[in-house]
Protein backbone atom coordinates (compact mmCIF):
# COMPACT_ATOMS: atom_id res chain seq x y z
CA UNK A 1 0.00 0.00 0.00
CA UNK A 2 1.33 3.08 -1.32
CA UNK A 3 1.53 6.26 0.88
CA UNK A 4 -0.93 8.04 -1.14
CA UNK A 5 -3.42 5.11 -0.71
CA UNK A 6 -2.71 5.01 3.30
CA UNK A 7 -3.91 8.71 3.57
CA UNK A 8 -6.78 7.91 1.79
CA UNK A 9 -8.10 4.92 3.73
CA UNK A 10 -6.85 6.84 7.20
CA UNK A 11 -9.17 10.04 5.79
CA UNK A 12 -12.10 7.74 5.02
CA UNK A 13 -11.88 5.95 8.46
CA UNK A 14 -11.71 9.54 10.30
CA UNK A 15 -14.97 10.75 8.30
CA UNK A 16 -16.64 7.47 9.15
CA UNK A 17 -15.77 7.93 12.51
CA UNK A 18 -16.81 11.07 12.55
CA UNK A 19 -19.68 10.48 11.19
CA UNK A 20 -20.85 8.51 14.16
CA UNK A 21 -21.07 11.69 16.30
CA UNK A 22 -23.10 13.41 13.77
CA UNK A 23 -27.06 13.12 13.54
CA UNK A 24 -29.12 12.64 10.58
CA UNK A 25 -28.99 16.09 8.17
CA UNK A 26 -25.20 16.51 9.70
CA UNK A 27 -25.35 17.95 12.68
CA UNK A 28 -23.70 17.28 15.62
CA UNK A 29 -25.53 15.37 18.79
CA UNK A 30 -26.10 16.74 21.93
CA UNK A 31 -26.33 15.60 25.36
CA UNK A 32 -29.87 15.91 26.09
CA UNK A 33 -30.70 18.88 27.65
CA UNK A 34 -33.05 19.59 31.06
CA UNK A 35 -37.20 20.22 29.97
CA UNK A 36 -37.73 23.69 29.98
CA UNK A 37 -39.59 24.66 33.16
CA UNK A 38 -41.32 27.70 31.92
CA UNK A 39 -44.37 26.32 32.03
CA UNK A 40 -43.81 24.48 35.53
CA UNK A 41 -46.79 27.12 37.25
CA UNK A 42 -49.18 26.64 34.40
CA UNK A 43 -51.25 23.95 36.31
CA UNK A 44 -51.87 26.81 39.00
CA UNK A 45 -53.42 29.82 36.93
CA UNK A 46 -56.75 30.50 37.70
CA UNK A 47 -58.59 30.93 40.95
CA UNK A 48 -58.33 28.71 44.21
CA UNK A 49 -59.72 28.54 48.03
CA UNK A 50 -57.42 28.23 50.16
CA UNK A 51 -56.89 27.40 53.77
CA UNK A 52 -54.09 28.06 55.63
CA UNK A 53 -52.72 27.61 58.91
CA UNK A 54 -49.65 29.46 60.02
CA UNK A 55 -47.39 28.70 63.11
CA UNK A 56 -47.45 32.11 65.91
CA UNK A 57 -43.93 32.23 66.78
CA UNK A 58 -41.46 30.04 64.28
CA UNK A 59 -38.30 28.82 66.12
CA UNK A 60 -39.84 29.65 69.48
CA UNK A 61 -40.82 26.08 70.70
CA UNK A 62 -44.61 27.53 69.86
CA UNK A 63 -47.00 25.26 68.82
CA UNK A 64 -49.69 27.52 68.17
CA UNK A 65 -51.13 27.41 65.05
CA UNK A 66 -53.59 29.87 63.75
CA UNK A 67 -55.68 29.39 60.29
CA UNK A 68 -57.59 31.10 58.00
CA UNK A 69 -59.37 30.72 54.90
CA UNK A 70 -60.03 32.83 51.75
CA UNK A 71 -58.78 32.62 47.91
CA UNK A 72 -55.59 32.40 45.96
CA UNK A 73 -55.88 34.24 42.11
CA UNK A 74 -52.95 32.96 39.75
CA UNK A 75 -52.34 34.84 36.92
CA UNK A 76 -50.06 34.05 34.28
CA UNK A 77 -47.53 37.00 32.42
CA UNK A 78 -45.20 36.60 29.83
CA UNK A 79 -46.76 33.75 28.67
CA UNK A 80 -46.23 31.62 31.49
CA UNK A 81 -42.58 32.60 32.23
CA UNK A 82 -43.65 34.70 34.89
CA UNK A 83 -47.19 34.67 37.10
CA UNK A 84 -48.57 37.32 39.78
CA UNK A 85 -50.11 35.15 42.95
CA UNK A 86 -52.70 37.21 45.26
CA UNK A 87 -53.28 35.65 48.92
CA UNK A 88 -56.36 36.91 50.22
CA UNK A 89 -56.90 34.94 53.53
CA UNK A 90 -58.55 36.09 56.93
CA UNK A 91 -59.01 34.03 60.68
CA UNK A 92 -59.18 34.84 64.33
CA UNK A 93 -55.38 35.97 63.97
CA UNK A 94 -56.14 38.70 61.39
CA UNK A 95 -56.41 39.12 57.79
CA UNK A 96 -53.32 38.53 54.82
CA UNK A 97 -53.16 40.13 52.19
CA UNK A 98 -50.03 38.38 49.98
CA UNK A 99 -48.47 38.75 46.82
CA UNK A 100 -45.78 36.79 44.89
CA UNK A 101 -44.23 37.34 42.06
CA UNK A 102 -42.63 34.26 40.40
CA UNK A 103 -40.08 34.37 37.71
CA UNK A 104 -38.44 32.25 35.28
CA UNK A 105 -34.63 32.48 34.45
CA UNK A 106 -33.96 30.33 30.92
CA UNK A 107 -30.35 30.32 31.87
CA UNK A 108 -30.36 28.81 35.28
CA UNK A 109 -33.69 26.72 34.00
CA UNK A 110 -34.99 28.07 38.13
CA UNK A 111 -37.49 30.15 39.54
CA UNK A 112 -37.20 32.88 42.12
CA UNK A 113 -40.76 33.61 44.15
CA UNK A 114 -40.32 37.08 45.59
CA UNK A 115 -43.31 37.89 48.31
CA UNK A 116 -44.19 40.37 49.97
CA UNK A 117 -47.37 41.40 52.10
CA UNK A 118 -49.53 44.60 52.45
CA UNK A 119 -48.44 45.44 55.55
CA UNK A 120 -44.50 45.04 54.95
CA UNK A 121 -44.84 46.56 51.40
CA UNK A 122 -41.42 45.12 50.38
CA UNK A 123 -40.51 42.04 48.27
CA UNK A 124 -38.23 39.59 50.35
CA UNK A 125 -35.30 38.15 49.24
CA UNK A 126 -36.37 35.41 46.45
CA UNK A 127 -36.65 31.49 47.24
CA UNK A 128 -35.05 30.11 44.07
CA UNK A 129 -35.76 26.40 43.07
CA UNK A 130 -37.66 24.41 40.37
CA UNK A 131 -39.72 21.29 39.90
CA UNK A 132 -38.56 17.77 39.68
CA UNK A 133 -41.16 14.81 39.75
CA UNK A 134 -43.70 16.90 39.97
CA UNK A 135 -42.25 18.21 43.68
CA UNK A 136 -41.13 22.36 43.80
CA UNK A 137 -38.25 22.81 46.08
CA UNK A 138 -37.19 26.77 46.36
CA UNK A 139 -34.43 27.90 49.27
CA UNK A 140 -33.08 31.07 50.27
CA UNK A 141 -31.43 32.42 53.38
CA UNK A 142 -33.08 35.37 55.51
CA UNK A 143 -32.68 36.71 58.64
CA UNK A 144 -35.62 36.12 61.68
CA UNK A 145 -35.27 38.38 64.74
CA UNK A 146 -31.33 38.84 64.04
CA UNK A 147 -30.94 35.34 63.33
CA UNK A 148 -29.89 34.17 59.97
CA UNK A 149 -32.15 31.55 58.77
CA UNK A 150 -32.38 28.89 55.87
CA UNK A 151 -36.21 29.02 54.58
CA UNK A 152 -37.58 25.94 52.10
CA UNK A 153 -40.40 26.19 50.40
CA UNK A 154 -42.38 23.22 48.83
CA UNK A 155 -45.05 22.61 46.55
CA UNK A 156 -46.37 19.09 46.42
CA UNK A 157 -49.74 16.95 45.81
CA UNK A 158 -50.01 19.01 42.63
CA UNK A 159 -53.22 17.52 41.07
CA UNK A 160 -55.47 19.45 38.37
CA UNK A 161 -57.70 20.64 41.41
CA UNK A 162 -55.58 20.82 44.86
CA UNK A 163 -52.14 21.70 45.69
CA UNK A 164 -50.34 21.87 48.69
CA UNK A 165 -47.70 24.76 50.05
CA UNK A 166 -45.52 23.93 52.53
CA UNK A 167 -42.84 26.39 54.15
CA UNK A 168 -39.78 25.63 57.19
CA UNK A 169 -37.08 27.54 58.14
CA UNK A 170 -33.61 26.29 59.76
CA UNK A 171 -31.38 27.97 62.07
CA UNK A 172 -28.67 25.17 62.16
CA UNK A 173 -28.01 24.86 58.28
CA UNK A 174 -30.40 22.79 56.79
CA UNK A 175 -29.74 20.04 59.37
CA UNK A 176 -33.67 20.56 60.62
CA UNK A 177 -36.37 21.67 59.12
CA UNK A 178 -39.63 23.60 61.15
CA UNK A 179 -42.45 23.76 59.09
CA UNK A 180 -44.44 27.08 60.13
CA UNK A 181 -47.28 27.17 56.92
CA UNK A 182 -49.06 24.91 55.34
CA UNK A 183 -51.59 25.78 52.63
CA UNK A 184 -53.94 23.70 50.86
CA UNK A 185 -55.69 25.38 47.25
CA UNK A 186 -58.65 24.10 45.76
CA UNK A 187 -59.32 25.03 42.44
CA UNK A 188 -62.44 26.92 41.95
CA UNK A 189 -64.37 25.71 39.25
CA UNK A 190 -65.88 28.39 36.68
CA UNK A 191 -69.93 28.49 36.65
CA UNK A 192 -70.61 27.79 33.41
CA UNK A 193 -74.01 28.14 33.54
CA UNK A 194 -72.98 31.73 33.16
CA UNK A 195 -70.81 31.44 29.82
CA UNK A 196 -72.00 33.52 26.95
């Protein structure tokens, strides 16, 4: 075999080879990427009751709870890659009046959930987190009474008509968990007796 002929067969092995890492239409493979999870709140738009009971005093020792009832409205912006949640809830303890604003980052693939309530009038610091298994898992650190503080919050039991909320916070680094609110949404169904 001449050297001519060599560098031919060599060049035809390489493009063979080559050719193995390349899809149909010639281009390259890919390792598969994560789903897109802009659409991850789109189960929740519309309008809910929900009840809620909130722990008194987290990281206290308390174990008084206090709960109220009222409704949850879900409304979807930017075409799902963002949503506006109003909390509208009142008990023995008082009335809440809650907003969070959740956004999507198509970099990171997370959300961040900023709240705030109408008394505060401030956003805190985002929980940031996604879905997996149909199970939301969002974290941040804060601060309670000069304390800094880990804070989880879940969403879970997501069915086409109920979801649950679940929020703890940790003071020794995610080693323990207290759960301090707990919010179950029922979806409110639309009257259509009343459609045009």
């Amino acid at each position: 075999m001449n050297a001519t002929h060599f560098r031919r067969c060599l060049l035809l092995c390489c493009l063979v080879a080559g050719g193995l890492w390349l899809a149909p239409h010639g281009r390259a493979q890919q390792a598969p990427r994560e789903p897109d999870g802009q659409h991850d709140f789109d189960f929740e738009i519309g309008t809910w009751k929900t009840h809620l009971k909130r722990l008194q005093r987290p990281l206290t020792g308390s174990t008084t709870w206090v709960a109220y009832e009222g409704t949850t409205v879900v409304r979807k912006v930017w075409n799902g890659r963002a949503n506006l949640v109003e909390l509208d809830v009142e008990g023995p303890a008082g009335h809440i009046e809650g907003l969070s604003l959740r956004l999507y980052d198509s970099e990171s693939r997370q959300w961040s959930l900023n709240f705030a309530n109408s008394r505060g009038g401030t956003l805190s610091p985002p929980t940031i987190g996604g879905f997996k298994n149909g199970r939301g898992e969002f974290f941040s650190q804060e601060t309670l009474d000069g304390r800094a503080i880990f804070v989880r919050f879940v969403i879970s039991d997501i069915t086409p008509n109920s979801c649950h909320f679940e929020q703890a916070f940790s003071e020794d680094g995610g080693k323990t968990w207290e759960v301090n609110w707990i919010a179950i949404d029922t979806r409110v169904k639309a009257d259509s007796s009343k459609a045009p």
